[in-house]
C-alpha atoms as a PDB file:
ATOM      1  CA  UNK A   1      61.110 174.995 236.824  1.00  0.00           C
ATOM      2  CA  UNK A   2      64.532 175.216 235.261  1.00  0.00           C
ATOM      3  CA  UNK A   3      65.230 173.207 231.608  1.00  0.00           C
ATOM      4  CA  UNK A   4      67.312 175.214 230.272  1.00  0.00           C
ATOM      5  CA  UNK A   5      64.324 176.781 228.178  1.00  0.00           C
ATOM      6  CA  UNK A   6      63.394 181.131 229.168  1.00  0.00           C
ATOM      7  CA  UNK A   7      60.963 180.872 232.361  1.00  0.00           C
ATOM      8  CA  UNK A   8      58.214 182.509 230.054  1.00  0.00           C
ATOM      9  CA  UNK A   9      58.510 179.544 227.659  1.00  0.00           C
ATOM     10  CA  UNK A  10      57.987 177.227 230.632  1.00  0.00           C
ATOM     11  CA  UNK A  11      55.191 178.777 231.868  1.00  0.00           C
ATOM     12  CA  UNK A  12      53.747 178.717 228.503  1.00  0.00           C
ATOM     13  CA  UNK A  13      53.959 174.869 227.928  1.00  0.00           C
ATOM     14  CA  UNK A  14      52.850 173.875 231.678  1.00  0.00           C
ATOM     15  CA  UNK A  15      49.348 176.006 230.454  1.00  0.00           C
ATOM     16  CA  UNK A  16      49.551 174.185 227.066  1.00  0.00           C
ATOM     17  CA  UNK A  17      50.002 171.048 228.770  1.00  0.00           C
ATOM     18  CA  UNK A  18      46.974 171.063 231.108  1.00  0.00           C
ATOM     19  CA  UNK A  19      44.855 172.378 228.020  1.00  0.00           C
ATOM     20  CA  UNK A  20      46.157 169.145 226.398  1.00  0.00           C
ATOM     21  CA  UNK A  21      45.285 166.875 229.338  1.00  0.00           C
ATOM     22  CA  UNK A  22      41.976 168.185 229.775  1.00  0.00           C
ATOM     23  CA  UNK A  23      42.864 170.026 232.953  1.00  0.00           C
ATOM     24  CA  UNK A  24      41.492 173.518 231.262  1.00  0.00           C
ATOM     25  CA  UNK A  25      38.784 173.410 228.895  1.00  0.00           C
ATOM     26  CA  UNK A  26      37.927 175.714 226.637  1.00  0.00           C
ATOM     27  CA  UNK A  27      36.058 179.263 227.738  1.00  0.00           C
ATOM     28  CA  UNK A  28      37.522 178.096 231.290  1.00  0.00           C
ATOM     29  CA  UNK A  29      40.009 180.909 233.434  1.00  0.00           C
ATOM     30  CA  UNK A  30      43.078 179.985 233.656  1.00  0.00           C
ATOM     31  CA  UNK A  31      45.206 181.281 236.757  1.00  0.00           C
ATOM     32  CA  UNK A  32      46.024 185.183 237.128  1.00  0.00           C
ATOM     33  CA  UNK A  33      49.873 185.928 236.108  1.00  0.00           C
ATOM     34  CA  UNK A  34      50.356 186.960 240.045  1.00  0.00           C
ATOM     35  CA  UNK A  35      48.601 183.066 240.731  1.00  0.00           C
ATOM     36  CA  UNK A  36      51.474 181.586 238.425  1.00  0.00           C
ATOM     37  CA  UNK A  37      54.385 183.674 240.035  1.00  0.00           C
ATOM     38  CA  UNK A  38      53.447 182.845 243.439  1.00  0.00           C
ATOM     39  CA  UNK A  39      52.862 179.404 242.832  1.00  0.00           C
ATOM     40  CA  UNK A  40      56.327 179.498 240.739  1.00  0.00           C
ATOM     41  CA  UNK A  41      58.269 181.858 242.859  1.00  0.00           C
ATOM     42  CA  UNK A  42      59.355 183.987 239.825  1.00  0.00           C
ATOM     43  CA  UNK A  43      58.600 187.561 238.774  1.00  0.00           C
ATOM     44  CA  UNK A  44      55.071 188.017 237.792  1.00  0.00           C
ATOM     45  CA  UNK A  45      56.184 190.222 234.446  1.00  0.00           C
ATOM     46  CA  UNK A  46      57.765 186.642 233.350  1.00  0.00           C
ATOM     47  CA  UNK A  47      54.271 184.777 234.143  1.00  0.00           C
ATOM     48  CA  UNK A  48      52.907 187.879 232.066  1.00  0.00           C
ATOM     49  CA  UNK A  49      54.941 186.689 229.287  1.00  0.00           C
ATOM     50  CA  UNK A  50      54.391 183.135 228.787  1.00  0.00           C
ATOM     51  CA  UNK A  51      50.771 184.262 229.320  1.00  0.00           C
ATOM     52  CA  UNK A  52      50.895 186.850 226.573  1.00  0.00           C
ATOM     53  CA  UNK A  53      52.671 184.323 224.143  1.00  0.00           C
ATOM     54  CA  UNK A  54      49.722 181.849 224.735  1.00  0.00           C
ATOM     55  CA  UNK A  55      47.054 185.265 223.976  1.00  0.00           C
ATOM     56  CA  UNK A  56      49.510 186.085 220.784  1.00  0.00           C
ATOM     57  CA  UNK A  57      49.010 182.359 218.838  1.00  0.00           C
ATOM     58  CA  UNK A  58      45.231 182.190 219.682  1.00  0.00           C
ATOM     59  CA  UNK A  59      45.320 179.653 223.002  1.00  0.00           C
ATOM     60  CA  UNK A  60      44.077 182.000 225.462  1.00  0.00           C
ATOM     61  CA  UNK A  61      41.845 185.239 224.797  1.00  0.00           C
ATOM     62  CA  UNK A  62      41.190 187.914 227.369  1.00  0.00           C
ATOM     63  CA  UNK A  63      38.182 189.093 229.069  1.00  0.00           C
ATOM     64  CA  UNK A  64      38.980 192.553 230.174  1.00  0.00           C
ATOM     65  CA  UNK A  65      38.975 193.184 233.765  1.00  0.00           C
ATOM     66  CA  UNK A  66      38.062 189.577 234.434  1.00  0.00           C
ATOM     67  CA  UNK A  67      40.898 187.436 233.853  1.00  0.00           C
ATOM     68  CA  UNK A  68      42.106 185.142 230.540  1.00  0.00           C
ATOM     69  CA  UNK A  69      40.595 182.170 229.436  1.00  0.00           C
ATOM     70  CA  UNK A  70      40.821 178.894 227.307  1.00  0.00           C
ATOM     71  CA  UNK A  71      39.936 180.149 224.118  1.00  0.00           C
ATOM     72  CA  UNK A  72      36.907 177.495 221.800  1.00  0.00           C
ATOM     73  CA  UNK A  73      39.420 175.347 219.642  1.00  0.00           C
ATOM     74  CA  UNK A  74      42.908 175.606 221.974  1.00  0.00           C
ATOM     75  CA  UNK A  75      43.182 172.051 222.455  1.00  0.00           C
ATOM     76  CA  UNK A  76      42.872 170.695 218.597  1.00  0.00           C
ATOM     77  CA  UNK A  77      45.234 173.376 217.767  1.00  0.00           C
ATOM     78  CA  UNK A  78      48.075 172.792 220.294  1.00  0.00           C
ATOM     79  CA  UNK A  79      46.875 169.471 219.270  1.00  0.00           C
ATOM     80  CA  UNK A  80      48.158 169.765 215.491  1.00  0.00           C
ATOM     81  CA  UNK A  81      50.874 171.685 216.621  1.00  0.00           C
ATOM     82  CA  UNK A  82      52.109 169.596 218.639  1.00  0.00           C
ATOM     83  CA  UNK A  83      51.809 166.601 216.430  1.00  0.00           C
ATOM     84  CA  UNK A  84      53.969 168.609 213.836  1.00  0.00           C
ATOM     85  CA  UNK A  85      56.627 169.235 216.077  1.00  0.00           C
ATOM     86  CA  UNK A  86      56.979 165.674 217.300  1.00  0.00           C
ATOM     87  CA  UNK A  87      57.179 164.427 213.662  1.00  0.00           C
ATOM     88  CA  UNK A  88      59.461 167.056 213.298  1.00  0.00           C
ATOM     89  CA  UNK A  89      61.628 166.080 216.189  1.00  0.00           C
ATOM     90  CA  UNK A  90      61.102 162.401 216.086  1.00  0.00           C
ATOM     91  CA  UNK A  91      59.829 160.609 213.245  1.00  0.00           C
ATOM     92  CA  UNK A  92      61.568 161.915 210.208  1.00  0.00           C
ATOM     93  CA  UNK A  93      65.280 161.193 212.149  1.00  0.00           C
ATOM     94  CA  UNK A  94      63.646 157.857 213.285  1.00  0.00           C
ATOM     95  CA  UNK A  95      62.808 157.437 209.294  1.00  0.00           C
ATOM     96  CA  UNK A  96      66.135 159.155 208.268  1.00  0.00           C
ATOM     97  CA  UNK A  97      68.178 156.442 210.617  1.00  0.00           C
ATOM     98  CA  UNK A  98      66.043 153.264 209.371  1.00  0.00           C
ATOM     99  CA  UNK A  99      66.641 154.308 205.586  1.00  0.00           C
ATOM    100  CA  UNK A 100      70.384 154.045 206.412  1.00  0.00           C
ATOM    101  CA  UNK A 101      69.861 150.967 208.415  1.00  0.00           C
ATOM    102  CA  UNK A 102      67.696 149.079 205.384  1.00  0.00           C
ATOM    103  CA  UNK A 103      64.902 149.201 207.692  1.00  0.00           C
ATOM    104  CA  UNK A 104      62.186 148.971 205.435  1.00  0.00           C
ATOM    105  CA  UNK A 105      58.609 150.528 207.139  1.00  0.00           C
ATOM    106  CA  UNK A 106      56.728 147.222 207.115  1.00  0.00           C
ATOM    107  CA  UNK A 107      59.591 146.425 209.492  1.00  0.00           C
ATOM    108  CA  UNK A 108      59.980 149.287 210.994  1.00  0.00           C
ATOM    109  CA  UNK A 109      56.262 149.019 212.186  1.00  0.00           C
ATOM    110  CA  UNK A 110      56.415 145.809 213.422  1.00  0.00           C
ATOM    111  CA  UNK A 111      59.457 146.948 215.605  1.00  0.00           C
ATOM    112  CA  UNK A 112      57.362 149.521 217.228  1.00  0.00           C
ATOM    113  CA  UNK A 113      54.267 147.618 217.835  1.00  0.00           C
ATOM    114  CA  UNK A 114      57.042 144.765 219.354  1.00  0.00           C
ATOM    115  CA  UNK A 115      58.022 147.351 221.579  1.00  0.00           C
ATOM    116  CA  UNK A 116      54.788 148.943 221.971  1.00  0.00           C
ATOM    117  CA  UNK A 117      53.689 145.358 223.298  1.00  0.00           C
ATOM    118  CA  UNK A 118      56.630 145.166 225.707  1.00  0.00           C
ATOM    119  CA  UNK A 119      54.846 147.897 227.841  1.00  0.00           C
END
């Protein structure tokens, strides 16, 4: 548990991943802050953190005294968000790189699905 990224962020992404994967639906409890820093061995104020981020956007939503939970729409929305960021981060340099190469994107297609159909 050490990317380089704040602990809170971490913690923050493992819960968005296992919304993503199905792991915790929506309306479901996801672990107690003192659950995550055991399990993690770090401070449970940092757990709090990445928790509270995930209660900030809309992920998670609190039932007081009870605990937090999934909240009805988390996993479309990380969903979208996530498909942002990874056009963001990925396509438009892979697009910015294949101008400069002359890659046209009929070509550029058929390189992926050739490489796609390597796997």
């Amino acid at each position: 548990m050490d990317d380089g990224r704040p602990i809170f962020l971490q913690i923050a992404e493992l819960l968005e991943n296992s919304i993503l994967d199905g792991s915790l639906v929506e309306d479901t409890q996801v672990p107690s802050t003192n659950e995550l820093a055991a399990f993690h061995r770090i401070n449970p104020a940092t757990a709090a953190k990445g928790v509270n981020q995930l209660v900030d956007d809309g992920t998670l939503y609190k039932k007081r005294g009870i605990g937090m939970f999934v909240a009805p729409g988390a996993r479309e929305r990380l969903r979208g968000r996530r498909r942002e960021e990874f056009a963001r981060q990925y396509v438009q340099p892979l697009l910015a790189e294949a101008r400069k190469l002359g890659i046209d994107p009929t070509e550029l297609k058929k390189m992926i699905d050739t490489w796609e159909e390597r796997r």
